[in-house]
C-alpha atoms as a PDB file:
ATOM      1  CA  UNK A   1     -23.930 -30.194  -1.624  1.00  0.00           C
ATOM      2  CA  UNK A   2     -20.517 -30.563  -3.259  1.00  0.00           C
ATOM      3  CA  UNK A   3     -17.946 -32.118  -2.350  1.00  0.00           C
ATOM      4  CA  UNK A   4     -14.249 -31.940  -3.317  1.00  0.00           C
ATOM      5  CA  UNK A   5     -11.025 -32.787  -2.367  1.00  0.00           C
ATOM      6  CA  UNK A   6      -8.302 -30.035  -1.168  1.00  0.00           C
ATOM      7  CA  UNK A   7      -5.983 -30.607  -4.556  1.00  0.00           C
ATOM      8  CA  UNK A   8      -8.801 -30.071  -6.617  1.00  0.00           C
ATOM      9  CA  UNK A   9     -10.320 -27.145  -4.452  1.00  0.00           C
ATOM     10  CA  UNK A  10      -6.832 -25.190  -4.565  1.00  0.00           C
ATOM     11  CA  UNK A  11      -6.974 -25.481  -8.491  1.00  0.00           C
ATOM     12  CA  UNK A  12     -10.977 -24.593  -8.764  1.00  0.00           C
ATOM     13  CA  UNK A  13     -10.829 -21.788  -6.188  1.00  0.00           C
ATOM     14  CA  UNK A  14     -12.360 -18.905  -8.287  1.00  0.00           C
ATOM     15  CA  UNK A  15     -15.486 -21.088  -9.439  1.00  0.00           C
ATOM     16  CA  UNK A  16     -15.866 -22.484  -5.841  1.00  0.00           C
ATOM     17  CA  UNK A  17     -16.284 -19.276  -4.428  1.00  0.00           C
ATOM     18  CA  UNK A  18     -18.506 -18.697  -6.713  1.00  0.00           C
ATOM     19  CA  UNK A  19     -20.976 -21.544  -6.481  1.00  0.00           C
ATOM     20  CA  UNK A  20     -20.817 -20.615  -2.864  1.00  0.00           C
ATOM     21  CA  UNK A  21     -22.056 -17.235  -3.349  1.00  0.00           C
ATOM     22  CA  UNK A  22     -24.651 -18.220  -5.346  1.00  0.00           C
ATOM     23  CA  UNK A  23     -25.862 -20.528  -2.463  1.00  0.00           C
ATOM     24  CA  UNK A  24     -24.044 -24.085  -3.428  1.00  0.00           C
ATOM     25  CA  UNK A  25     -22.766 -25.461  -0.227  1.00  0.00           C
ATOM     26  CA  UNK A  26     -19.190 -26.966  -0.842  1.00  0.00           C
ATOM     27  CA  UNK A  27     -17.809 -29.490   1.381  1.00  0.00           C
ATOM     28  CA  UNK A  28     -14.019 -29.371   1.246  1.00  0.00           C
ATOM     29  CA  UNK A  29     -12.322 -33.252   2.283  1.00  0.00           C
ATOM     30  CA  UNK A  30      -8.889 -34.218   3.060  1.00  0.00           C
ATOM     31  CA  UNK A  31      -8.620 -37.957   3.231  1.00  0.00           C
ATOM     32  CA  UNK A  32     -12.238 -38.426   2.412  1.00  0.00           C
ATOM     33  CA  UNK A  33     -13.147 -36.807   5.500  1.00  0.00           C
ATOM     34  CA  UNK A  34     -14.549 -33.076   5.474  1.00  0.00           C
ATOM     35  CA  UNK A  35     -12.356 -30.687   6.948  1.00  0.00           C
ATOM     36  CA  UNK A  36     -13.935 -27.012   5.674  1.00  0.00           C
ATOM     37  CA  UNK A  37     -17.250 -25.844   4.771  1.00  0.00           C
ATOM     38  CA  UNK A  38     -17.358 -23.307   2.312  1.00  0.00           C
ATOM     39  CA  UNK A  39     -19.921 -20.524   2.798  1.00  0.00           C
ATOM     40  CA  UNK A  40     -20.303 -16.739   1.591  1.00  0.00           C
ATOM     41  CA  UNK A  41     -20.076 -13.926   4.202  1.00  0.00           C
ATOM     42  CA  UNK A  42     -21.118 -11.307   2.022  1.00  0.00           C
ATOM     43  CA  UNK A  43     -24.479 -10.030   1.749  1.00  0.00           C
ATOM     44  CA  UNK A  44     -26.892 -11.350  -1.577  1.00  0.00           C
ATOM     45  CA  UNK A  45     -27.310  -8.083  -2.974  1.00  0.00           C
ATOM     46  CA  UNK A  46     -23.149  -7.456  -3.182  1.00  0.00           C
ATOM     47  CA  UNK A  47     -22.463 -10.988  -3.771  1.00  0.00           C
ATOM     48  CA  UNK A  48     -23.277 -10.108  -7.925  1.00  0.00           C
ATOM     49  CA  UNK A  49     -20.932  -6.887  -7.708  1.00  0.00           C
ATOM     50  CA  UNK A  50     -18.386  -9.578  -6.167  1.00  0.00           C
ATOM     51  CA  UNK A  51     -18.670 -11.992  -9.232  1.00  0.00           C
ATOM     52  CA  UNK A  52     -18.313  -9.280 -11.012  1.00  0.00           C
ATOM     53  CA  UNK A  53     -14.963  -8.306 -10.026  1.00  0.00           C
ATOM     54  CA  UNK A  54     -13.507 -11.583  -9.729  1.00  0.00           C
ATOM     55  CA  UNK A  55     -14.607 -12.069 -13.931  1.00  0.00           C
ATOM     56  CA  UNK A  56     -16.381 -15.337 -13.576  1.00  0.00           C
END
């Protein structure tokens, strides 16, 4: 489980949705308390045609 701050989230948003897809759960804090949980909605099997797309 990851955990990061909003600042840092709004500046690593590509590569946090894309640990997310691939089944990290990110933990998103706002005065060291956690405020958003970051989790895909996509199916598996289009979550590589997704990745794709977004170049990562």
């Amino acid at each position: 489980m990851q955990h990061i701050t909003i600042d840092a989230a709004s500046q690593h948003l590509h590569e946090l949705i894309a640990a997310a897809i691939n089944g990290e759960e990110i933990i998103i804090t706002k005065d060291e308390q956690p405020v958003v949980k970051l989790t895909p909605v996509i199916p598996e099997k289009n979550a590589l045609l997704y990745l794709v797309a977004l170049k990562i």
